[in-house]
C-alpha atoms as a PDB file:
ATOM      1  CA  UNK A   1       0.000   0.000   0.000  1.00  0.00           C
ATOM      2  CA  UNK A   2       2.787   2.432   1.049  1.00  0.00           C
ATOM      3  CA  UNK A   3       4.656   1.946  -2.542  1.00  0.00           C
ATOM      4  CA  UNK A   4       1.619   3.056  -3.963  1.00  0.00           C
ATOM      5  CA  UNK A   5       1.726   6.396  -2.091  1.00  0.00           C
ATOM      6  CA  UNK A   6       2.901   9.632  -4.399  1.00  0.00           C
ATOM      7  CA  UNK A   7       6.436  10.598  -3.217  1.00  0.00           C
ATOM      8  CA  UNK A   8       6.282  14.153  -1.169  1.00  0.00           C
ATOM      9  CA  UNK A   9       9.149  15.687  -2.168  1.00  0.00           C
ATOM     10  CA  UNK A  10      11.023  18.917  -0.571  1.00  0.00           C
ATOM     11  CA  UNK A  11      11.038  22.091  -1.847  1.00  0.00           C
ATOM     12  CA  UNK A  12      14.247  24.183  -3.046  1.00  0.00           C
ATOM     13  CA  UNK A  13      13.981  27.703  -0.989  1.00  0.00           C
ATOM     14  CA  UNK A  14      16.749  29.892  -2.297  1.00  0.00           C
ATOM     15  CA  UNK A  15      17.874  33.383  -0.619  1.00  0.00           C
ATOM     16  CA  UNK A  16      19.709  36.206  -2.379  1.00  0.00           C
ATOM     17  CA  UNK A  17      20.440  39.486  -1.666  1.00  0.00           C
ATOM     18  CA  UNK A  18      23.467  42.312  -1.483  1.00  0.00           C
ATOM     19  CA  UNK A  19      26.434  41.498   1.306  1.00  0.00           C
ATOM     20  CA  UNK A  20      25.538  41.433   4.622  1.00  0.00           C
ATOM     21  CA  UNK A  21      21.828  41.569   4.075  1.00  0.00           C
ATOM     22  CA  UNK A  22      20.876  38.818   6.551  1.00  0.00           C
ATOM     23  CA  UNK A  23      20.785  35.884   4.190  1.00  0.00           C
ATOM     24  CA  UNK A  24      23.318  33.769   6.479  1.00  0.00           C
ATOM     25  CA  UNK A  25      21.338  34.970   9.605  1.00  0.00           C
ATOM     26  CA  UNK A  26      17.874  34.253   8.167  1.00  0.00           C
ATOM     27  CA  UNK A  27      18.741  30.851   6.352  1.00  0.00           C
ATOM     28  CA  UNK A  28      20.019  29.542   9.758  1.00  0.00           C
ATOM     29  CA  UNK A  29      17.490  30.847  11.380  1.00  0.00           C
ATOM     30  CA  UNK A  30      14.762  29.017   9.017  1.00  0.00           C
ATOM     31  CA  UNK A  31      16.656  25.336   9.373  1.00  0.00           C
ATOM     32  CA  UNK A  32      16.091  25.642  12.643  1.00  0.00           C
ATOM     33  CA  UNK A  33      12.393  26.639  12.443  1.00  0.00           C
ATOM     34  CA  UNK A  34      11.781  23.967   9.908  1.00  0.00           C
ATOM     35  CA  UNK A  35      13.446  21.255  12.526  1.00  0.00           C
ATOM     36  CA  UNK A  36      10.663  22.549  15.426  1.00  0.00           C
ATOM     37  CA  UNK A  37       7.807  21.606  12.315  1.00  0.00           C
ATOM     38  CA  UNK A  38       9.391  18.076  12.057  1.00  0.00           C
ATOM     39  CA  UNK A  39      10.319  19.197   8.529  1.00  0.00           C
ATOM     40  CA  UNK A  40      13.386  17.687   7.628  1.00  0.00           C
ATOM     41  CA  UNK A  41      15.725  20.446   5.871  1.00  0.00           C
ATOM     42  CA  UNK A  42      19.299  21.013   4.604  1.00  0.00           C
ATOM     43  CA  UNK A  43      20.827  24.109   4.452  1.00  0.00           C
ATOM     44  CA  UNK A  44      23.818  24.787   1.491  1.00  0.00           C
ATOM     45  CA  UNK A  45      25.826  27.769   0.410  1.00  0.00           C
ATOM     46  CA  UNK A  46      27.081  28.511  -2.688  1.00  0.00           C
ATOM     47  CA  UNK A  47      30.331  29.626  -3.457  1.00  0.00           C
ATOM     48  CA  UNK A  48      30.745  25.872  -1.832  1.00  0.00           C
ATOM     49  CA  UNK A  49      34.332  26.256  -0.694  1.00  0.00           C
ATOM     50  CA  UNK A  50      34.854  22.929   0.482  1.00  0.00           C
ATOM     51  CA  UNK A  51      35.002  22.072  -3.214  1.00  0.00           C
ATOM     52  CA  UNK A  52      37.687  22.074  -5.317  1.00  0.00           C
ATOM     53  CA  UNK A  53      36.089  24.863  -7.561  1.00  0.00           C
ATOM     54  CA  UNK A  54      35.323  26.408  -4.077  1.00  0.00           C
ATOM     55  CA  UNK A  55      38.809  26.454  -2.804  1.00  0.00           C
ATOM     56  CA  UNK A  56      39.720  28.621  -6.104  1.00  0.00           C
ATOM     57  CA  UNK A  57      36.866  30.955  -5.652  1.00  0.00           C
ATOM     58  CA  UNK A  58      37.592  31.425  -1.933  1.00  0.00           C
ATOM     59  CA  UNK A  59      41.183  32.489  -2.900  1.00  0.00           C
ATOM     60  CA  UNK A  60      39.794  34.880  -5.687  1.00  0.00           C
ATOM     61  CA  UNK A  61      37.048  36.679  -3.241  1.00  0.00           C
ATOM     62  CA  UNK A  62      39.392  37.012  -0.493  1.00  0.00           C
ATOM     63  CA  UNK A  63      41.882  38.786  -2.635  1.00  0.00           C
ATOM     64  CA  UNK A  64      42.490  41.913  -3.289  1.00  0.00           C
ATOM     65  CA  UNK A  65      45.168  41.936  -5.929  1.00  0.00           C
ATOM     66  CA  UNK A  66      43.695  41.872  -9.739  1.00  0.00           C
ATOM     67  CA  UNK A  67      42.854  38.266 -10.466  1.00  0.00           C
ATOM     68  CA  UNK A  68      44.789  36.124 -12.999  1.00  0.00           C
ATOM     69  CA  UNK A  69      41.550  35.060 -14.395  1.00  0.00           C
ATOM     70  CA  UNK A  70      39.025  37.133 -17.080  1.00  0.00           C
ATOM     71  CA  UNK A  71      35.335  38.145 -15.646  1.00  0.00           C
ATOM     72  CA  UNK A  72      34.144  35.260 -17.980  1.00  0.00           C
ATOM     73  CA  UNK A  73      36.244  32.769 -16.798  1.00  0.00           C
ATOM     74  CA  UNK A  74      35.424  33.515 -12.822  1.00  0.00           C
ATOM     75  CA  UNK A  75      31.468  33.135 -14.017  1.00  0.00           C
ATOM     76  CA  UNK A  76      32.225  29.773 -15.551  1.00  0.00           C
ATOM     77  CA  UNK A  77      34.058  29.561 -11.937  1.00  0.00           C
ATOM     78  CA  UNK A  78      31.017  30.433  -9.807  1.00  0.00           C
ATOM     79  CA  UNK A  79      28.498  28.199 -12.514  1.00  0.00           C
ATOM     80  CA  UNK A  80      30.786  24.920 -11.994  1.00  0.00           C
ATOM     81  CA  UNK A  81      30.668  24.907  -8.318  1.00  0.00           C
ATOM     82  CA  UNK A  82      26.561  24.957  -8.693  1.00  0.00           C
ATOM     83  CA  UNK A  83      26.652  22.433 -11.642  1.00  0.00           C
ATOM     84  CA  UNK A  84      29.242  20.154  -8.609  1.00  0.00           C
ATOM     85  CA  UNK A  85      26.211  19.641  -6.128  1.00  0.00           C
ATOM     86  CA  UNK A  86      23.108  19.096  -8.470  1.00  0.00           C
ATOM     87  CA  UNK A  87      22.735  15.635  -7.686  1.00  0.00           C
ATOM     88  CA  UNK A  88      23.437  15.945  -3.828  1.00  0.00           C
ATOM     89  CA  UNK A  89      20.138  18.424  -3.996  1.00  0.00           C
ATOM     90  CA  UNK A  90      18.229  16.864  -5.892  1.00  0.00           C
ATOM     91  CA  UNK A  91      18.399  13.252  -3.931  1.00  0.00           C
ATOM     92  CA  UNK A  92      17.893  15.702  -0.735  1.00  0.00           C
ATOM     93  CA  UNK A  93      14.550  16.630  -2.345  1.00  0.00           C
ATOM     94  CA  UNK A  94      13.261  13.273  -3.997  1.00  0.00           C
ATOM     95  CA  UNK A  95      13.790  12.324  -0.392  1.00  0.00           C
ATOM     96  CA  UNK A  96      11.823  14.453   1.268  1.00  0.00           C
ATOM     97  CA  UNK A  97      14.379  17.089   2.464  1.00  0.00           C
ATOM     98  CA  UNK A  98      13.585  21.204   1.891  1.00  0.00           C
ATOM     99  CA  UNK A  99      16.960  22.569   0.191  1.00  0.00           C
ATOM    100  CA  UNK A 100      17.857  25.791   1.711  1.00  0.00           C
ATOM    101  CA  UNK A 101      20.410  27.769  -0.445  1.00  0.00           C
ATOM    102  CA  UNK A 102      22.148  30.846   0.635  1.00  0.00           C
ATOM    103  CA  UNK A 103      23.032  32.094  -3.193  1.00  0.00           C
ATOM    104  CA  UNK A 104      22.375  30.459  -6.256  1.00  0.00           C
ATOM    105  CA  UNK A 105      22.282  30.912  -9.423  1.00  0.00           C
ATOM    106  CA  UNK A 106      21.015  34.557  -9.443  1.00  0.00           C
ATOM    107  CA  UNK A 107      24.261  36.118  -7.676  1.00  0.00           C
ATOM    108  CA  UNK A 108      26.489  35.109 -10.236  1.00  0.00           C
ATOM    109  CA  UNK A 109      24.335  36.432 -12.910  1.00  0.00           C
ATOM    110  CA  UNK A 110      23.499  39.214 -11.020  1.00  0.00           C
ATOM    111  CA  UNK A 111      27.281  40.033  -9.796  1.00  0.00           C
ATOM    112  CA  UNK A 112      28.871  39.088 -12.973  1.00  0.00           C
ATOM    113  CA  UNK A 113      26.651  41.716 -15.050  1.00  0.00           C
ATOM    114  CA  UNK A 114      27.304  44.567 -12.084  1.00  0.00           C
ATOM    115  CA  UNK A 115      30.915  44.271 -14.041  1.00  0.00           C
ATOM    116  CA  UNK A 116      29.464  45.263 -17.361  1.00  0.00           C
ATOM    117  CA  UNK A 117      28.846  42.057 -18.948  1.00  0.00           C
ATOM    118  CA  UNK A 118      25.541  40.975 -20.755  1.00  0.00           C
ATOM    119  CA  UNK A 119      22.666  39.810 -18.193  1.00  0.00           C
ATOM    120  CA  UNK A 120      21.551  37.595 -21.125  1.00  0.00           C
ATOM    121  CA  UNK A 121      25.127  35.673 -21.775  1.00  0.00           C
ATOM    122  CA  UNK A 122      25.762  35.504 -17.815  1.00  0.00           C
ATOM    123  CA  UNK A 123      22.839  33.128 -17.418  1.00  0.00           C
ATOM    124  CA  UNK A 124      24.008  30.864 -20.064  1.00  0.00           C
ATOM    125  CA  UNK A 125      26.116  28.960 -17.638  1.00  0.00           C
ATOM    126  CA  UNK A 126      23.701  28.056 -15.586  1.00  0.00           C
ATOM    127  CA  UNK A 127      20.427  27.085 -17.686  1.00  0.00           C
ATOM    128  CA  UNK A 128      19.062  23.732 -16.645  1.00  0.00           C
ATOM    129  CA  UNK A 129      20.372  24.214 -13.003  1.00  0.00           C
ATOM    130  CA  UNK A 130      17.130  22.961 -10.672  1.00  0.00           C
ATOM    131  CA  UNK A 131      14.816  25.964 -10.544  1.00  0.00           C
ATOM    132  CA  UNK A 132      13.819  27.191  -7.240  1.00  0.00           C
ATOM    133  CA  UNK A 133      10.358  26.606  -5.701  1.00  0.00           C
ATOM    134  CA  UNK A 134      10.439  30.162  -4.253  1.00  0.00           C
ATOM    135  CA  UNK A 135      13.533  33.051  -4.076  1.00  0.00           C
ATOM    136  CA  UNK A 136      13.498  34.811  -0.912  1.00  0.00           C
ATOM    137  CA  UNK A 137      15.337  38.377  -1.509  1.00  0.00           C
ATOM    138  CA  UNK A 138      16.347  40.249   1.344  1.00  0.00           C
ATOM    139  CA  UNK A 139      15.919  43.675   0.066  1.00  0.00           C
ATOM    140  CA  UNK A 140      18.234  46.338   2.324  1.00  0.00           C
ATOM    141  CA  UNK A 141      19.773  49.663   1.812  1.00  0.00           C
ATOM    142  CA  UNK A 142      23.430  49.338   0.645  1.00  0.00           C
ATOM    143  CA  UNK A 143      24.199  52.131   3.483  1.00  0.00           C
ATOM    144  CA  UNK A 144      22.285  49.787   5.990  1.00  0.00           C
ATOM    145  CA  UNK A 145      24.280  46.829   5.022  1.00  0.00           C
ATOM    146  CA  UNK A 146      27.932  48.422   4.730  1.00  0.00           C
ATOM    147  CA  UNK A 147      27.462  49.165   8.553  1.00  0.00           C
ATOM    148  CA  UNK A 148      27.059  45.948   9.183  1.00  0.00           C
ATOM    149  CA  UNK A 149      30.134  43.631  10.506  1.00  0.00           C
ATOM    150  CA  UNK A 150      32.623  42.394   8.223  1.00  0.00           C
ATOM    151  CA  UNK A 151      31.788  44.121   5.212  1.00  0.00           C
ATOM    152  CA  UNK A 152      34.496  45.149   3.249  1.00  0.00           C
ATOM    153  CA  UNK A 153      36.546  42.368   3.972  1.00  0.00           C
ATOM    154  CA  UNK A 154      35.764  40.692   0.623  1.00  0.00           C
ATOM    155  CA  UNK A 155      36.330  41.823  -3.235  1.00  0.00           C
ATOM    156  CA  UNK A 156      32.831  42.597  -4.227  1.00  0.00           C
ATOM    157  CA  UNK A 157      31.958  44.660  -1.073  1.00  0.00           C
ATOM    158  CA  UNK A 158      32.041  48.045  -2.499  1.00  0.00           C
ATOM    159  CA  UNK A 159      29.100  50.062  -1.561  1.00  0.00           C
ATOM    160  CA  UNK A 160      29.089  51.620  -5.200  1.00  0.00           C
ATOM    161  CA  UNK A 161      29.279  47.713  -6.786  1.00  0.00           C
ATOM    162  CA  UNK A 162      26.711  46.943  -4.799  1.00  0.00           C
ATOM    163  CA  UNK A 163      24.232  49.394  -5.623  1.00  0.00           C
ATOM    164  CA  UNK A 164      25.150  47.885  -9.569  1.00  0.00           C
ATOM    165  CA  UNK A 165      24.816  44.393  -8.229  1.00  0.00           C
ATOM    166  CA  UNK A 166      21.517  45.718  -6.478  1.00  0.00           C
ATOM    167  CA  UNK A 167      20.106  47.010  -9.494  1.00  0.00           C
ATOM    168  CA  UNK A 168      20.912  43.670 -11.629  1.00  0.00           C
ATOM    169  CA  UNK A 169      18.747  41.691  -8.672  1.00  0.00           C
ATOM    170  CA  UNK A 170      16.022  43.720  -9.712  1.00  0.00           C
ATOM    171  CA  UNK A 171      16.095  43.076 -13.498  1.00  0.00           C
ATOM    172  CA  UNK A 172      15.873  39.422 -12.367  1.00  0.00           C
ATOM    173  CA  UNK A 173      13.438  39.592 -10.240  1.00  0.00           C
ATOM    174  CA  UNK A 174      10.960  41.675 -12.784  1.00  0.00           C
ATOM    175  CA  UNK A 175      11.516  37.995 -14.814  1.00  0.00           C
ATOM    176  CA  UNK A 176      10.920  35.714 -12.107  1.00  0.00           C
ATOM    177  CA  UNK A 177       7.586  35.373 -10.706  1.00  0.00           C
ATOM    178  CA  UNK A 178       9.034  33.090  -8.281  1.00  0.00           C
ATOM    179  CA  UNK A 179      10.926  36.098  -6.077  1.00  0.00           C
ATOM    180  CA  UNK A 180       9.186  37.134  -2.426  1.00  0.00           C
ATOM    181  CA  UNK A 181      10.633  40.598  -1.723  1.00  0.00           C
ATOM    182  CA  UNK A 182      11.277  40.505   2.304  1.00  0.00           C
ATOM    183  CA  UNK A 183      12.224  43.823   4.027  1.00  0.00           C
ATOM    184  CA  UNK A 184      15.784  42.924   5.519  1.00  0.00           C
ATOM    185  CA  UNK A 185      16.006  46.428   7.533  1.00  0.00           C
ATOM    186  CA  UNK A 186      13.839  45.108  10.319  1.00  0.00           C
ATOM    187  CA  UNK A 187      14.353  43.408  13.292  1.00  0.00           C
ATOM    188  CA  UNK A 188      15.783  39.630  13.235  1.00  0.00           C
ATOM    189  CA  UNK A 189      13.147  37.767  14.939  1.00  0.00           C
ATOM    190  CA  UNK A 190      10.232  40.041  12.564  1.00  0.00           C
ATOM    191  CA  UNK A 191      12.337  38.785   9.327  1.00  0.00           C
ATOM    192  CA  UNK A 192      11.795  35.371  10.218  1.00  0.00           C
ATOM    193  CA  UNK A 193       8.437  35.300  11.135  1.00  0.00           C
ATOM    194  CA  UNK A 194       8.029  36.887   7.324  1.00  0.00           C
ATOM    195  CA  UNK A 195       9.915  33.817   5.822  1.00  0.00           C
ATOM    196  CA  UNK A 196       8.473  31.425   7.827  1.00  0.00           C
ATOM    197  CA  UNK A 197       4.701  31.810   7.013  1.00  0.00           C
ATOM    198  CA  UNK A 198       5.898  31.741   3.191  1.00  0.00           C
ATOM    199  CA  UNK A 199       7.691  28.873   2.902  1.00  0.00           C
ATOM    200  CA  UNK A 200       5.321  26.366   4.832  1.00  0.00           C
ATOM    201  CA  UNK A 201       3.023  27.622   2.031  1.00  0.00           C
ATOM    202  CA  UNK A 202       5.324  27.181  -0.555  1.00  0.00           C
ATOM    203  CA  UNK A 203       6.053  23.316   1.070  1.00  0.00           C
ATOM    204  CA  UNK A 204       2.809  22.019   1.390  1.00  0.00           C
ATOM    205  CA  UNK A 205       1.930  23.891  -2.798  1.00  0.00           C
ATOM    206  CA  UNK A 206       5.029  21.685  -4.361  1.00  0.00           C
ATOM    207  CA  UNK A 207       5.113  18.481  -2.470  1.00  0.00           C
ATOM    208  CA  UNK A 208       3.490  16.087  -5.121  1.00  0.00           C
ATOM    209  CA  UNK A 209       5.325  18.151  -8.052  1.00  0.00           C
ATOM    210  CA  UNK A 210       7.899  17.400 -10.282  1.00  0.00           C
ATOM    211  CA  UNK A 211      11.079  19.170  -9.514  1.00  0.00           C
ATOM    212  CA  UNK A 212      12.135  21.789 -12.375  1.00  0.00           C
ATOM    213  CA  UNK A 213      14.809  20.707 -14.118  1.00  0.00           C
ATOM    214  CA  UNK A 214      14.839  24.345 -16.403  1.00  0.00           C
ATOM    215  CA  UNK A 215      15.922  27.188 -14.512  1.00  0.00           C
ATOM    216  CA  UNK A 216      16.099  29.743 -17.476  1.00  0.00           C
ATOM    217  CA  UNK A 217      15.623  27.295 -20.396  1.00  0.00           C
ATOM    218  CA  UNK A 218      12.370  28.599 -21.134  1.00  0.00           C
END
């Protein structure tokens, strides 16, 4: 009777956002939430640096001399080291696990084009990457966030970048009717209570549907 039963998958919640806009804070927070539900979750972060793309990438961000690498070749960078854990993610999801991502696909488009290149050619890369049951952007003032600790102590975290890499989020999210704008300039425990109510909804809407396979290959 039991192998009859549909299989409830999990769904893939993915958070983006400028630097230091709570998306580390928030996706921790959430994991924890979902664990007090009984709703089994992971939670991954992309640049992976455990990887061996990751271990390149964390030597590029943390650098502050001009990188041996073209912009092109960095995005090919950032798109391998989503490409590494597609199949870890997806088995988490077949199996009933909620992915929680901290970055995905939309900061390296969105980061890559803040340097000038073409929105269209940065999402190349990463077409057919699983496609998120709901984006969770923590929108924030870039003044708010550069007060914030630590910033600065990585390449792209420039308050004038950011305001580029700000306005490149918003170009994606006009395409994407998948995006839940969440007001990041609040209170911690307020934020969460936000993401919360959403993504039990979005849970309990996707559980007995196929998981997309097409992120920007329509």
């Amino acid at each position: 009777m039991l192998a009859n039963m549909p299989r409830r998958r999990g769904a893939l919640i993915v958070f983006e956002g400028v630097d230091r806009s709570g998306k580390s804070t928030q996706t921790a927070l959430l994991t924890q939430n979902l664990s007090s539900h009984q709703i089994p979750s992971i939670l991954r972060r992309f640049p992976d640096r455990t990887s061996t793309t990751g271990a390149l990438i964390s030597s590029y961000l943390s650098s502050t001399s001009e990188p041996e690498l073209s912009d092109e070749a960095i995005h090919l960078l950032f798109s391998a080291n989503r490409w590494e854990a597609v199949k870890e993610l997806e088995d988490a999801l077949l199996n009933g696990t909620t992915v929680i991502v901290d970055r995905y696909a939309y900061s390296g488009v969105a980061y890559t084009a803040a340097k000038g290149l073409d929105l269209n050619w940065c999402k190349g890369p990463d077409k057919g990457l699983l496609t998120p049951d709901l984006v969770i952007y923590m929108e924030i003032p870039i003044e708010v966030a550069a007060t914030r600790g630590g910033f600065g102590g990585e390449r792209y975290e420039k308050i004038e970048f950011q305001e580029k890499v700000r306005g490149c989020f918003k170009q994606l999210k006009e395409q994407d009717p998948t995006w839940r704008v969440i007001d990041a300039d609040r209170p911690v425990e307020e934020i969460q209570k936000d993401i919360v109510g959403t993504v039990l909804e979005v849970i309990e809407r996707v559980k007995e549907m196929p998981i997309g396979h097409d992120l920007w290959s329509k």
